[in-house]
Protein backbone atom coordinates (compact mmCIF):
# COMPACT_ATOMS: atom_id res chain seq x y z
CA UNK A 1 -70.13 9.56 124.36
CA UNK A 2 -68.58 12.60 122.51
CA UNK A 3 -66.19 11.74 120.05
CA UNK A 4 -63.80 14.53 119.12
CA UNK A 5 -62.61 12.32 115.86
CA UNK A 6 -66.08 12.24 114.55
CA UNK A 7 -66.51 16.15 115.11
CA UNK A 8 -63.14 16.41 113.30
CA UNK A 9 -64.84 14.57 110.52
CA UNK A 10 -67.76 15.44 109.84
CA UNK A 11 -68.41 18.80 107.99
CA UNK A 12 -71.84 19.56 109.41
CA UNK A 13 -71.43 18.60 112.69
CA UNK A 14 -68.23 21.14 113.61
CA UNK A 15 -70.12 23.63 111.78
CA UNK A 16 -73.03 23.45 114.10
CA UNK A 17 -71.18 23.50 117.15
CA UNK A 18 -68.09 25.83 116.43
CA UNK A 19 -69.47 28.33 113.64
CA UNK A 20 -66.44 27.60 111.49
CA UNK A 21 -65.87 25.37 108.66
CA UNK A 22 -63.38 22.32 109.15
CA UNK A 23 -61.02 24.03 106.41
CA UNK A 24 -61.60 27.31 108.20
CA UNK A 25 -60.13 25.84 111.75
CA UNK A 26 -57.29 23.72 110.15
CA UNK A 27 -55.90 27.16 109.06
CA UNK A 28 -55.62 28.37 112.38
CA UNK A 29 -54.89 24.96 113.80
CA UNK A 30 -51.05 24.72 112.80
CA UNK A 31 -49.99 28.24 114.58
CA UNK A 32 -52.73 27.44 117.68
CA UNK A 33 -50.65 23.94 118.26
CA UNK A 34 -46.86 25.53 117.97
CA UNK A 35 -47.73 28.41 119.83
CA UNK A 36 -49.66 26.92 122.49
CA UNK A 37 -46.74 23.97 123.39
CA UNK A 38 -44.11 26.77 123.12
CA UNK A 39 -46.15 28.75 125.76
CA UNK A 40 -46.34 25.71 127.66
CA UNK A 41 -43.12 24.66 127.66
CA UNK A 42 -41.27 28.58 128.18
CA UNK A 43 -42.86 28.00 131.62
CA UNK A 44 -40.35 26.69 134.62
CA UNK A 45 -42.89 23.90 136.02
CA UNK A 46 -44.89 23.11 133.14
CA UNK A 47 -46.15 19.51 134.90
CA UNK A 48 -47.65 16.45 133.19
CA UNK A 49 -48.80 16.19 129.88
CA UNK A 50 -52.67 17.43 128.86
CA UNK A 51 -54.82 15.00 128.87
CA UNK A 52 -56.24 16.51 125.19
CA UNK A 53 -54.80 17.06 122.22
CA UNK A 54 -53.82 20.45 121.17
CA UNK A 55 -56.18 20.22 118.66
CA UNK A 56 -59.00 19.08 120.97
CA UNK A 57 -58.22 22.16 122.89
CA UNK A 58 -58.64 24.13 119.86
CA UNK A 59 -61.86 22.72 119.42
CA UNK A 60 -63.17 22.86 123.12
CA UNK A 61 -62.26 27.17 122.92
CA UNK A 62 -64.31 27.04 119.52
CA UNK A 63 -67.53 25.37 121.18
CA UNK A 64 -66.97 27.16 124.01
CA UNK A 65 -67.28 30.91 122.16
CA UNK A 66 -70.02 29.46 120.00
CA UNK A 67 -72.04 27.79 122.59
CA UNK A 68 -70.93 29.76 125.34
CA UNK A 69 -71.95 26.75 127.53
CA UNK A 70 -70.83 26.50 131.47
CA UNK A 71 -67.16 25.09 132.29
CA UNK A 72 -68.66 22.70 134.26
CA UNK A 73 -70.59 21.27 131.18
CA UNK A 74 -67.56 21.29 129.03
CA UNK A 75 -65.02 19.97 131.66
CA UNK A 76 -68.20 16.89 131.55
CA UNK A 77 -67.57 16.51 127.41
CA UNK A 78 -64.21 16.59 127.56
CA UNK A 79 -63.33 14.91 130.87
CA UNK A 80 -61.67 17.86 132.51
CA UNK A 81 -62.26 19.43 135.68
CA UNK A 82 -64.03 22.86 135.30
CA UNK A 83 -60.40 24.94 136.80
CA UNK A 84 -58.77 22.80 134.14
CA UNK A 85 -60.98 23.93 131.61
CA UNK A 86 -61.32 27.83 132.32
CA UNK A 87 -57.35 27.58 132.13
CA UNK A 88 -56.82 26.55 129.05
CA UNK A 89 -59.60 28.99 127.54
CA UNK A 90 -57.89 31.63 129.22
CA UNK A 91 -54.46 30.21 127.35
CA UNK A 92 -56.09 29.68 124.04
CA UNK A 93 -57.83 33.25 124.20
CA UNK A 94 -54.34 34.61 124.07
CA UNK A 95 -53.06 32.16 121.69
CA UNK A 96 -56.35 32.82 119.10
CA UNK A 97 -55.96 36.88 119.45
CA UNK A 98 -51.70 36.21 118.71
CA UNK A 99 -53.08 34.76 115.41
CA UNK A 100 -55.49 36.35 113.83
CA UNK A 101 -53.40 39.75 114.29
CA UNK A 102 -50.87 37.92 112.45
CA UNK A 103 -53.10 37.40 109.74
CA UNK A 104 -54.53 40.90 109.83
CA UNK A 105 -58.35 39.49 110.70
CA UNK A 106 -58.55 41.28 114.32
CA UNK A 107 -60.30 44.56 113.97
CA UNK A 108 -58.78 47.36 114.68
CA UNK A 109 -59.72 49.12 118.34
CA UNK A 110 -59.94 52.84 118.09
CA UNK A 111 -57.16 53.08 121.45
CA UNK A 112 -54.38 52.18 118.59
CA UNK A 113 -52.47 54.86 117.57
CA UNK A 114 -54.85 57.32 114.63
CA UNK A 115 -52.29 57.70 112.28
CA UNK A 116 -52.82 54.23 111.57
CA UNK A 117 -55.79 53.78 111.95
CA UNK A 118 -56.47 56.16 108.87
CA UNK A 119 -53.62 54.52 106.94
CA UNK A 120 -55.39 51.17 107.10
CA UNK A 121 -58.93 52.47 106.35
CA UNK A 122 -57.70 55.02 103.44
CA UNK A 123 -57.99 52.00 100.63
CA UNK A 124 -62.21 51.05 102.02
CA UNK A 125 -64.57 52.33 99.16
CA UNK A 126 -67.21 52.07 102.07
CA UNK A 127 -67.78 52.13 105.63
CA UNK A 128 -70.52 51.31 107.46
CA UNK A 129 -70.58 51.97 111.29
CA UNK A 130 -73.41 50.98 114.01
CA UNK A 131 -73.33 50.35 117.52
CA UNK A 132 -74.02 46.19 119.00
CA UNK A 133 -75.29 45.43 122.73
CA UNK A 134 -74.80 42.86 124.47
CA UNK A 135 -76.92 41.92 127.69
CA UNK A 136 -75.04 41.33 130.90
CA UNK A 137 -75.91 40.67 134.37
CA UNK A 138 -78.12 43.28 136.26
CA UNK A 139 -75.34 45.09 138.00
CA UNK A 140 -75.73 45.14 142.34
CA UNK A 141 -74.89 49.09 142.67
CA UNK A 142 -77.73 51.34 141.95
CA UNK A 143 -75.01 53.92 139.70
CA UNK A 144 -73.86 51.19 137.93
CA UNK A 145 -77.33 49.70 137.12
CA UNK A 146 -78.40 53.39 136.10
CA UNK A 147 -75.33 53.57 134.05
CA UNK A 148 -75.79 50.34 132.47
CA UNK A 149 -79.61 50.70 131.64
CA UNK A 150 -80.70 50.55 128.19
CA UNK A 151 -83.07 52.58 127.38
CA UNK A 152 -83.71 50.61 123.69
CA UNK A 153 -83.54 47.18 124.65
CA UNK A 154 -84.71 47.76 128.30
CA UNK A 155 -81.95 45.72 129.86
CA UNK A 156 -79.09 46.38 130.94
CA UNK A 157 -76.19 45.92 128.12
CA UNK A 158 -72.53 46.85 127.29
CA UNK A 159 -71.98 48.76 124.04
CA UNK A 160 -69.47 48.67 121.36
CA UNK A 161 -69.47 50.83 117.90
CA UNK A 162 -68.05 48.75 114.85
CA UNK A 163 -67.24 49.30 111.83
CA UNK A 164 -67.60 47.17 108.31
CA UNK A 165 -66.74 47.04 105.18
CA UNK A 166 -68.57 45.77 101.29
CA UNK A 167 -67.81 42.57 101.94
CA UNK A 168 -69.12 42.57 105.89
CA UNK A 169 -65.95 42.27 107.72
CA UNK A 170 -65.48 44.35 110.76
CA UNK A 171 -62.16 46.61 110.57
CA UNK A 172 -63.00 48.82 113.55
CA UNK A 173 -63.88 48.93 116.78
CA UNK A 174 -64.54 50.71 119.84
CA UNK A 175 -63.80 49.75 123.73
CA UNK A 176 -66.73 48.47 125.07
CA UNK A 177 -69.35 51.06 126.66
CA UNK A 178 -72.12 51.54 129.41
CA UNK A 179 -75.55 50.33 127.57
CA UNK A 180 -76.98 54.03 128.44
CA UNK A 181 -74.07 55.06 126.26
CA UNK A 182 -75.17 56.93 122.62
CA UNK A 183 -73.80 56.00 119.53
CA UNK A 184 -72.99 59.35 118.10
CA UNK A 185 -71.59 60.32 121.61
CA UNK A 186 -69.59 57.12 121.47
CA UNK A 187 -68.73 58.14 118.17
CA UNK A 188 -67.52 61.47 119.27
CA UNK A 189 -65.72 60.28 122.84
CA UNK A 190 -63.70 57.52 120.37
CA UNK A 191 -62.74 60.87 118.18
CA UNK A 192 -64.01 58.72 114.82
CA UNK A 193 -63.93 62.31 113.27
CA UNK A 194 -60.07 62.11 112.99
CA UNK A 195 -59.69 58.54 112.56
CA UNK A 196 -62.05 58.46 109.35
CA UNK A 197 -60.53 59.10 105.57
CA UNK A 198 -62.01 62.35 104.25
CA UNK A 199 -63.30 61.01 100.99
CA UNK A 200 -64.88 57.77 102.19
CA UNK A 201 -68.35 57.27 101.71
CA UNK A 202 -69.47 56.60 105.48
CA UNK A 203 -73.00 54.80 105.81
CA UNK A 204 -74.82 55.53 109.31
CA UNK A 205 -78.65 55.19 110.73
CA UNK A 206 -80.51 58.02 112.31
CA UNK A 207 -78.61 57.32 115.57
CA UNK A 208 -75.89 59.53 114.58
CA UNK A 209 -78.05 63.07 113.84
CA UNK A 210 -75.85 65.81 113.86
CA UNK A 211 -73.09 63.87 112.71
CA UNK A 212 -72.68 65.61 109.16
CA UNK A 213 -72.34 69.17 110.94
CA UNK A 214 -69.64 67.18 113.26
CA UNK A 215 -68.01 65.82 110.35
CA UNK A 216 -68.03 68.30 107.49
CA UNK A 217 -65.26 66.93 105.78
CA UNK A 218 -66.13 63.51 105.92
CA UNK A 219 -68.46 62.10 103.06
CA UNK A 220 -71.32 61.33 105.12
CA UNK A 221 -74.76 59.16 104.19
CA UNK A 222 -77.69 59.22 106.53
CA UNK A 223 -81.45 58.40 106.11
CA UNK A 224 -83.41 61.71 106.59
CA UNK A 225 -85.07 61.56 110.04
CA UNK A 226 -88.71 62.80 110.01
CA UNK A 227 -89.37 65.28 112.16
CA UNK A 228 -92.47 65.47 114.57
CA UNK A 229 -95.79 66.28 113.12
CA UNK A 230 -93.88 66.32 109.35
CA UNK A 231 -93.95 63.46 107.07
CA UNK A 232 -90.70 62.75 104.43
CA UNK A 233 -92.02 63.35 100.63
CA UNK A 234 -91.48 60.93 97.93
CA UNK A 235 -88.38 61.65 97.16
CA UNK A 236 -86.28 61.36 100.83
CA UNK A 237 -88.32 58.04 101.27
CA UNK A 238 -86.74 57.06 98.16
CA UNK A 239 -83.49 58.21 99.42
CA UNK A 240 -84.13 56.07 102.48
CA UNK A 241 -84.28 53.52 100.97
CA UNK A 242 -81.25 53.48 98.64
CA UNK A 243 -78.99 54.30 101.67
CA UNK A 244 -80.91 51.66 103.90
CA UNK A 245 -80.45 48.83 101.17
CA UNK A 246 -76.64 49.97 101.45
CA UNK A 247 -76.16 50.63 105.16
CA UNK A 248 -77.58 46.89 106.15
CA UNK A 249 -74.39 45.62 105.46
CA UNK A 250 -73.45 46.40 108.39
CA UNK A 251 -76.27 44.36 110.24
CA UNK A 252 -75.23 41.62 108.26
CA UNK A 253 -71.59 41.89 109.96
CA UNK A 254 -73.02 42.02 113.39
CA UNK A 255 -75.38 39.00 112.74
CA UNK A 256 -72.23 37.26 111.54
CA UNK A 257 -70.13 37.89 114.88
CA UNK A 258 -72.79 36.89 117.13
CA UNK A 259 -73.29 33.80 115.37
CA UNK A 260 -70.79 33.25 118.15
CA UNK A 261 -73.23 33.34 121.32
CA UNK A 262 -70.46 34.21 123.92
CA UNK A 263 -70.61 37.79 122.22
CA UNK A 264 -74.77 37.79 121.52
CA UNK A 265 -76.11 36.06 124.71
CA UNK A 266 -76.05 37.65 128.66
CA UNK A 267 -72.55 37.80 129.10
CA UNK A 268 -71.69 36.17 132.72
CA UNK A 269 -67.93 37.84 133.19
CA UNK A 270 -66.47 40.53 134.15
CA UNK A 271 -66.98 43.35 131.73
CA UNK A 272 -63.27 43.99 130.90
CA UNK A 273 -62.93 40.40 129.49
CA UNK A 274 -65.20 41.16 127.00
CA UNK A 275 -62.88 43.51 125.09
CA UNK A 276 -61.09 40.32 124.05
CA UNK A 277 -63.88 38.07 123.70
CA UNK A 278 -65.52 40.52 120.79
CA UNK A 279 -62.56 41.01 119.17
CA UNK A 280 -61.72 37.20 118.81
CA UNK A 281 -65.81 36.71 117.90
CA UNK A 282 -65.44 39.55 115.31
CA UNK A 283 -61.69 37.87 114.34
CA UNK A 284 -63.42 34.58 113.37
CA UNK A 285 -66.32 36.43 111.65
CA UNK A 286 -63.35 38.25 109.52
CA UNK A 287 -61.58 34.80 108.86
CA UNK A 288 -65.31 33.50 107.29
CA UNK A 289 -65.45 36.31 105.48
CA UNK A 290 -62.08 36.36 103.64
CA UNK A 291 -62.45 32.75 102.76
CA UNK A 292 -65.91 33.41 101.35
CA UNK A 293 -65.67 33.16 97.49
């Protein structure tokens, strides 16, 4: 029998199974229950009362973006049917992405508006940027499967650039994109060139060649890609590897938000939800982060 007191309790197992802390989900537990009944309640018909707590709700979205199990399986846990269940996901999806923008976690996508977008990134001594895939389900049209492809992981994906910071949280990031989609062209369709401060130190991989010709006035730090039938002296090896040890940051931060494995494994939506469904994975990483001492 799953008991939802004894999860509450018991530091290692809600770790496990949600990818937060107890501490960390109390502090988004308050706002989640007051926001959730009022959204409830605004409605005309809002019918009998839930058969979980508020909390438990909280706690059945949390497995459910770390687990990423089927409704079915969840509505089974919590005694729910599976309808039941997707609905108040979809509620608490909202309800999650209303508060960590209030408490400035959710990254910031590259549609908002540029000016500021550079006003919030002016006071980052670093950024490191990188693209993430995810896999999704091999699309039935033959465009869209072409479209879709990945070339690098031989599957087909969605794309998304991010952006980190020195301590690994994500402050940036881009709509997702077709997994035949280039991270430097990504980087160029999101116009990054105007969105980035001028005298930031920006960290990249070899992806993004050309990029310090693109951005001139940007302060740009790239591993030296060796050309065909040249090898890189001692000296740009060394170089390498002083911008490498820096730029992994950044695959630190993207190992952190797929800790949550509704944002690492095959997605099984539709490929617009998973705008959200990053963000709020990449919103919890931020909230670990900050708390981190």
């Amino acid at each position: 029998m799953f008991d939802k007191d004894k999860v509450w309790h018991s530091k290692r197992s809600f770790k496990n199974i949600t990818g937060l802390e107890i501490f960390e989900a109390k502090l988004l537990l308050k706002d989640f229950e007051e926001i959730l009944y009022r959204k409830r309640h605004q409605k005309s018909k809002a019918g009998r009362p839930p058969k979980l707590r508020l909390k438990d709700i909280l706690l059945m979205t949390l497995i459910y973006i770390r687990q990423y199990d089927t409704l079915e399986f969840l509505g089974i846990i919590f005694g729910l049917d599976a309808s039941n269940v997707k609905r108040w996901i979809d509620d608490s999806y909202d309800v999650l992405e209303e508060i960590l923008a209030k408490k400035k976690l959710l990254p910031l996508n590259t549609s908002h508006s540029a000016e500021d977008i550079k006003r919030k990134l002016k006071n980052l001594s670093k950024i490191y940027l990188d693209g993430s895939e995810q896999n999704i389900r091999r699309p039935q049209k033959n465009i869209e499967q072409k479209e879709n492809y990945s070339g690098k992981k031989k599957k087909h994906t969605s794309k998304v650039l991010i952006g980190s910071t020195e301590k690994k949280e994500i402050k940036i990031i881009t709509p997702v994109y077709v997994g035949s989609s280039h991270d430097f062209g990504i980087f160029k369709e999101e116009k990054f060139k105007d969105l980035l401060p001028p005298k930031t130190p920006i960290y990249v991989d070899t992806g993004f060649e050309g990029i310090k010709k693109y951005c001139s006035d940007c302060l740009i730090r790239k591993p030296k890609k060796k050309k065909k039938g040249k090898k890189l002296n001692g000296g740009e090896k060394l170089g390498n590897r002083i911008i490498s040890r820096e730029r992994v940051k950044v695959e630190h931060a993207i190992g952190g938000f797929k800790r949550f494995k509704s944002a690492s494994d095959c997605f099984r939506g539709i490929t617009q939800s998973m705008d959200k469904l990053i963000s709020i994975a990449c919103g919890l990483w931020n909230l670990h982060c900050s708390l981190k001492t």
